[in-house]
N, C-alpha and C. Protein backbone atom coordinates (compact mmCIF):
# COMPACT_ATOMS: atom_id res chain seq x y z
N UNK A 1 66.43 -16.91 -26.92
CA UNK A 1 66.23 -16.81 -25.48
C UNK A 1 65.09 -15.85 -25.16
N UNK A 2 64.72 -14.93 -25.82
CA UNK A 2 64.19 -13.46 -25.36
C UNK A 2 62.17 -14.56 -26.37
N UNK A 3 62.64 -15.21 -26.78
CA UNK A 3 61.47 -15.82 -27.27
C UNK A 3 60.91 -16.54 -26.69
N UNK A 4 61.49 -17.39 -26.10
CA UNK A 4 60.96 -18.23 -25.27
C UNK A 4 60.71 -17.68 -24.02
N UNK A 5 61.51 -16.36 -23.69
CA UNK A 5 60.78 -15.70 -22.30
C UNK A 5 59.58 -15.31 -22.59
N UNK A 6 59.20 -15.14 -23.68
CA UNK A 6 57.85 -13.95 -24.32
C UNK A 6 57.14 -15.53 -24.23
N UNK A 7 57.18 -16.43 -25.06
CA UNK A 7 56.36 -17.28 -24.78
C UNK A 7 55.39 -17.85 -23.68
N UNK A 8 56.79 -18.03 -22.55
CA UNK A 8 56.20 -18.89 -20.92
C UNK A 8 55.52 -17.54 -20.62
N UNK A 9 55.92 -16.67 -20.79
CA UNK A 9 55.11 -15.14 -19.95
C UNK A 9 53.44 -15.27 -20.54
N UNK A 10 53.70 -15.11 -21.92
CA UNK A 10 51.85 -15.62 -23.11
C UNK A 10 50.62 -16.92 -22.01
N UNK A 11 52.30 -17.66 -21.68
CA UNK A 11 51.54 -18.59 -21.61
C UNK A 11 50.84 -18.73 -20.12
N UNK A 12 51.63 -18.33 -19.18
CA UNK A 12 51.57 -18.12 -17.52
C UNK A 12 50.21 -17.39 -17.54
N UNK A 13 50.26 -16.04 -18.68
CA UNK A 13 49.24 -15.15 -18.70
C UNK A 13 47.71 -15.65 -19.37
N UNK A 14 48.24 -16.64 -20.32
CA UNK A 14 46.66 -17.61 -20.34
C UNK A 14 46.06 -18.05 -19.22
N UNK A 15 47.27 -19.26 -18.82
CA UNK A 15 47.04 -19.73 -17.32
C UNK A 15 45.96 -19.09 -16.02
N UNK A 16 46.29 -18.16 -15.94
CA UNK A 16 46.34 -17.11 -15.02
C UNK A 16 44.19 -16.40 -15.72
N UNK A 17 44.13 -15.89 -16.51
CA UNK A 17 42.98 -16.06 -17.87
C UNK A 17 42.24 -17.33 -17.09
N UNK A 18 42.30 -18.07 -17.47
CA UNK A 18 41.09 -19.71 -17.43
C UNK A 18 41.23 -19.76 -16.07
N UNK A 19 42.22 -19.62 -15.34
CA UNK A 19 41.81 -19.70 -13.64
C UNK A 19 40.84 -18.35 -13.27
N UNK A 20 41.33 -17.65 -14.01
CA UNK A 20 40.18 -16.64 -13.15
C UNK A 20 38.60 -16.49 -13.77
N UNK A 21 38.71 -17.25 -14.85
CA UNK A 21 37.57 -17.56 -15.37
C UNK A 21 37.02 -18.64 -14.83
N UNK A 22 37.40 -20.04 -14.48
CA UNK A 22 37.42 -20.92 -13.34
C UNK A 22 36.67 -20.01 -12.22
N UNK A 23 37.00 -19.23 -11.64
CA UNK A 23 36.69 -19.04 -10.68
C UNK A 23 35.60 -18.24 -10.40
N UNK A 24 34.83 -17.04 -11.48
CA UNK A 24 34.40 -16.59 -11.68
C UNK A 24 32.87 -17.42 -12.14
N UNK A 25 33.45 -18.41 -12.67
CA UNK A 25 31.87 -19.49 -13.17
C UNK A 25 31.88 -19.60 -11.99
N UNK A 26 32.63 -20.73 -11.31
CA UNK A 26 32.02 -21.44 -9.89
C UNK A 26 31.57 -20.13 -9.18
N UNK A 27 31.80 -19.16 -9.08
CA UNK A 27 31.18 -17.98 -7.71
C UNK A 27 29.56 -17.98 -8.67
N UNK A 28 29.30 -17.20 -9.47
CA UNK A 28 28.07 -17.35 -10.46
C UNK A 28 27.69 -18.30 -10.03
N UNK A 29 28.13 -19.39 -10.28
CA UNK A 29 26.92 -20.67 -10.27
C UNK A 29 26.66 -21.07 -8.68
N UNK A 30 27.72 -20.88 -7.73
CA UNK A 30 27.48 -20.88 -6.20
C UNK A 30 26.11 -19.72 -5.92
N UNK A 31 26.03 -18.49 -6.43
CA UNK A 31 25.61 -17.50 -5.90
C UNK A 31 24.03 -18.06 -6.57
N UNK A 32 23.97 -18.46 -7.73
CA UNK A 32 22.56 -18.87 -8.58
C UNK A 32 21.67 -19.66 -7.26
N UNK A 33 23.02 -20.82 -7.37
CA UNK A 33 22.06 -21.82 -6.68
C UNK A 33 22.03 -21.42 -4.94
N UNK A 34 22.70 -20.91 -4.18
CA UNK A 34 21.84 -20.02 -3.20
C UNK A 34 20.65 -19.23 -3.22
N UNK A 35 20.29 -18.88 -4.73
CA UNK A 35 19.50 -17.65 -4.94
C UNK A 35 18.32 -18.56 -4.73
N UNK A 36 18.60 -19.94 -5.82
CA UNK A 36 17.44 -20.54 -6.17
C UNK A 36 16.96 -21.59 -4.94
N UNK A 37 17.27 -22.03 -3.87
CA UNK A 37 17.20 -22.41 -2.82
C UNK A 37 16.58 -21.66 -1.53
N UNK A 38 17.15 -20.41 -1.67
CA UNK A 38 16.02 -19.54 -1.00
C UNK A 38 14.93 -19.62 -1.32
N UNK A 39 14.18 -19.66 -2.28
CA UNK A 39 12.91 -19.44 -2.70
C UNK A 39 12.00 -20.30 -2.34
């Protein structure tokens, strides 16, 4: 029982990891191509 809590928690906490990495590209690449459109 105490394993499989440790697991979904690993795993929620990946989850959680690639979304905020997700989100972090798209702002970068939003902010690029504003940059590069100004010009």
């Amino acid at each position: 029982m105490l394993l499989t809590e440790k697991m979904r928690a690993s795993i929620s906490f990946h989850d959680i990891l690639i979304e905020t990495l997700q989100i972090m590209s798209i702002a970068v690449f939003y902010r690029c191509f504003i940059y590069i459109e100004k010009d």
